[in-house]
C-alpha atoms as a PDB file:
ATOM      1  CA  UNK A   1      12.344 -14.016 -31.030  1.00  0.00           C
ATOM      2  CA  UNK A   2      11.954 -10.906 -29.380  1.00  0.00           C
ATOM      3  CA  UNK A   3       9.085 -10.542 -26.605  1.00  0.00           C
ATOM      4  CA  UNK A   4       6.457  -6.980 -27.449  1.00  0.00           C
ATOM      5  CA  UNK A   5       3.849  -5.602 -25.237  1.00  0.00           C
ATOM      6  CA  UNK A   6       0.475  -5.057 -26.006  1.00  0.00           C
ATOM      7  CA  UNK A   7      -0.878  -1.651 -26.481  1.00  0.00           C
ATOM      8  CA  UNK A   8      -4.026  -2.224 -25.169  1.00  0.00           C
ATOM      9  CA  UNK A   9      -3.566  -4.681 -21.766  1.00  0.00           C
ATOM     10  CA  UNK A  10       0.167  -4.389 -21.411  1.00  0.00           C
ATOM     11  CA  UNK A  11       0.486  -8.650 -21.650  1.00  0.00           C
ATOM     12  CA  UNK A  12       3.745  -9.578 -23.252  1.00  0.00           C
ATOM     13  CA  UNK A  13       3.234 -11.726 -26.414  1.00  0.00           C
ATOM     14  CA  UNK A  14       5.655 -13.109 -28.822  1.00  0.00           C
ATOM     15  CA  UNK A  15       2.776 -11.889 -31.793  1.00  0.00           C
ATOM     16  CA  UNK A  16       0.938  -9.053 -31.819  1.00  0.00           C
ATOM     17  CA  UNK A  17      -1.690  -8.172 -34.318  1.00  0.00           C
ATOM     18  CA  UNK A  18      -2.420  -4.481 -35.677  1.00  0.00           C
ATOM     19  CA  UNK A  19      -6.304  -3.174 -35.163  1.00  0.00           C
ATOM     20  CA  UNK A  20      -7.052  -1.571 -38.341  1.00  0.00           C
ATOM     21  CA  UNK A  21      -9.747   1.140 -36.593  1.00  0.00           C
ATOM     22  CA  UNK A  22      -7.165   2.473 -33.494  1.00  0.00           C
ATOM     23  CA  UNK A  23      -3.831   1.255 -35.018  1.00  0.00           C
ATOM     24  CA  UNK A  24      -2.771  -0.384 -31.818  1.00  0.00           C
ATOM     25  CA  UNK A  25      -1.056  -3.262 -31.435  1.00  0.00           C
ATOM     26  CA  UNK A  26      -3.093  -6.198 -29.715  1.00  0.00           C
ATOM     27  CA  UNK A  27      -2.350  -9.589 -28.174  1.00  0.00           C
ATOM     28  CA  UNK A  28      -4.702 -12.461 -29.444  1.00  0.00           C
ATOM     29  CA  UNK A  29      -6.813 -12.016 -25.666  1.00  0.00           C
ATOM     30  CA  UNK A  30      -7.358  -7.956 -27.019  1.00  0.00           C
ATOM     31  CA  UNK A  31      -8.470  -9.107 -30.588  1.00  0.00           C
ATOM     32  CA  UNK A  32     -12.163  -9.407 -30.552  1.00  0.00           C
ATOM     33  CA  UNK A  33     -12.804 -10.179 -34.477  1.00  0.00           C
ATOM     34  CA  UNK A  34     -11.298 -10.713 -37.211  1.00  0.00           C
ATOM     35  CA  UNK A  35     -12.031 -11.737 -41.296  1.00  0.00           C
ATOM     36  CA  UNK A  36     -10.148 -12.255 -43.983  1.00  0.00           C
ATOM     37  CA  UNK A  37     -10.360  -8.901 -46.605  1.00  0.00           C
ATOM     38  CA  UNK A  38      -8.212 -10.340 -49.890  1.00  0.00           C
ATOM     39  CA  UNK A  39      -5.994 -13.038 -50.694  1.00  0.00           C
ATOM     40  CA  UNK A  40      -3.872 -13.472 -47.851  1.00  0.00           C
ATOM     41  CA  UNK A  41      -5.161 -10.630 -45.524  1.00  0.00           C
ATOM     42  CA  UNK A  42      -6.493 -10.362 -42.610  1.00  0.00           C
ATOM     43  CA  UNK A  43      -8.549  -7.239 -40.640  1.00  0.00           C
ATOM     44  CA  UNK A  44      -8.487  -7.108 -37.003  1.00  0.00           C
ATOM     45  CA  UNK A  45     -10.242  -5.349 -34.642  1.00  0.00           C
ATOM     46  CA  UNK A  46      -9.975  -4.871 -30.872  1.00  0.00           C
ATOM     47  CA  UNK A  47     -12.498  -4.964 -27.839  1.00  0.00           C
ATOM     48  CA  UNK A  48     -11.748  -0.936 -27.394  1.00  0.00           C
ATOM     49  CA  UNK A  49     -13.139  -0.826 -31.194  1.00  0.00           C
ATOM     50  CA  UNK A  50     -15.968  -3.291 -31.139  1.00  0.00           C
ATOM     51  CA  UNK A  51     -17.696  -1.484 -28.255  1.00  0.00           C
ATOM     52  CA  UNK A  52     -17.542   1.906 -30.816  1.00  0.00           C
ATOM     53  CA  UNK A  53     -20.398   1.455 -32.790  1.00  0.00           C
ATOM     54  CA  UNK A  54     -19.318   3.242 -36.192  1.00  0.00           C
ATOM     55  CA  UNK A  55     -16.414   1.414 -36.208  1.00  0.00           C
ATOM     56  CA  UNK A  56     -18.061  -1.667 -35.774  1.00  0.00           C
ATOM     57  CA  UNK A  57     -20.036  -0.672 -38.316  1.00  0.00           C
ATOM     58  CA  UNK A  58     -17.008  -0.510 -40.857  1.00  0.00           C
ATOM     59  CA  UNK A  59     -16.150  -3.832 -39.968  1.00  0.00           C
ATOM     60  CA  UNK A  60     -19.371  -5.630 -40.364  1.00  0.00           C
ATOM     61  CA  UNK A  61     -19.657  -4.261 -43.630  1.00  0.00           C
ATOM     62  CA  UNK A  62     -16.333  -5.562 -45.143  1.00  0.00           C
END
């Protein structure tokens, strides 16, 4: 298994998860939310993105 780096903190992870709002790629500690948008999908979003209030706002309303 090969060992990434987060985008956001620079921790290396074995699984990193994709914020949909900045399209980095986050570490679970750099994932504030997340919710489930269809059958078998997931939306994440990051601390950087939850302090943004519109895109916040996007995710609430999913």
């Amino acid at each position: 298994m090969a060992i990434m780096v987060c985008e956001r903190c620079g921790r290396k992870t074995a699984k990193l998860d994709d914020c949909k709002y900045c399209k980095k790629l986050c570490c679970a500690q750099c994932i504030k939310s997340s919710k489930r948008t269809g059958k078998g999908e997931k939306t994440y979003i990051c601390k950087d993105c939850w302090s943004r209030m519109d895109r916040r706002k996007k995710f609430k309303s999913i």
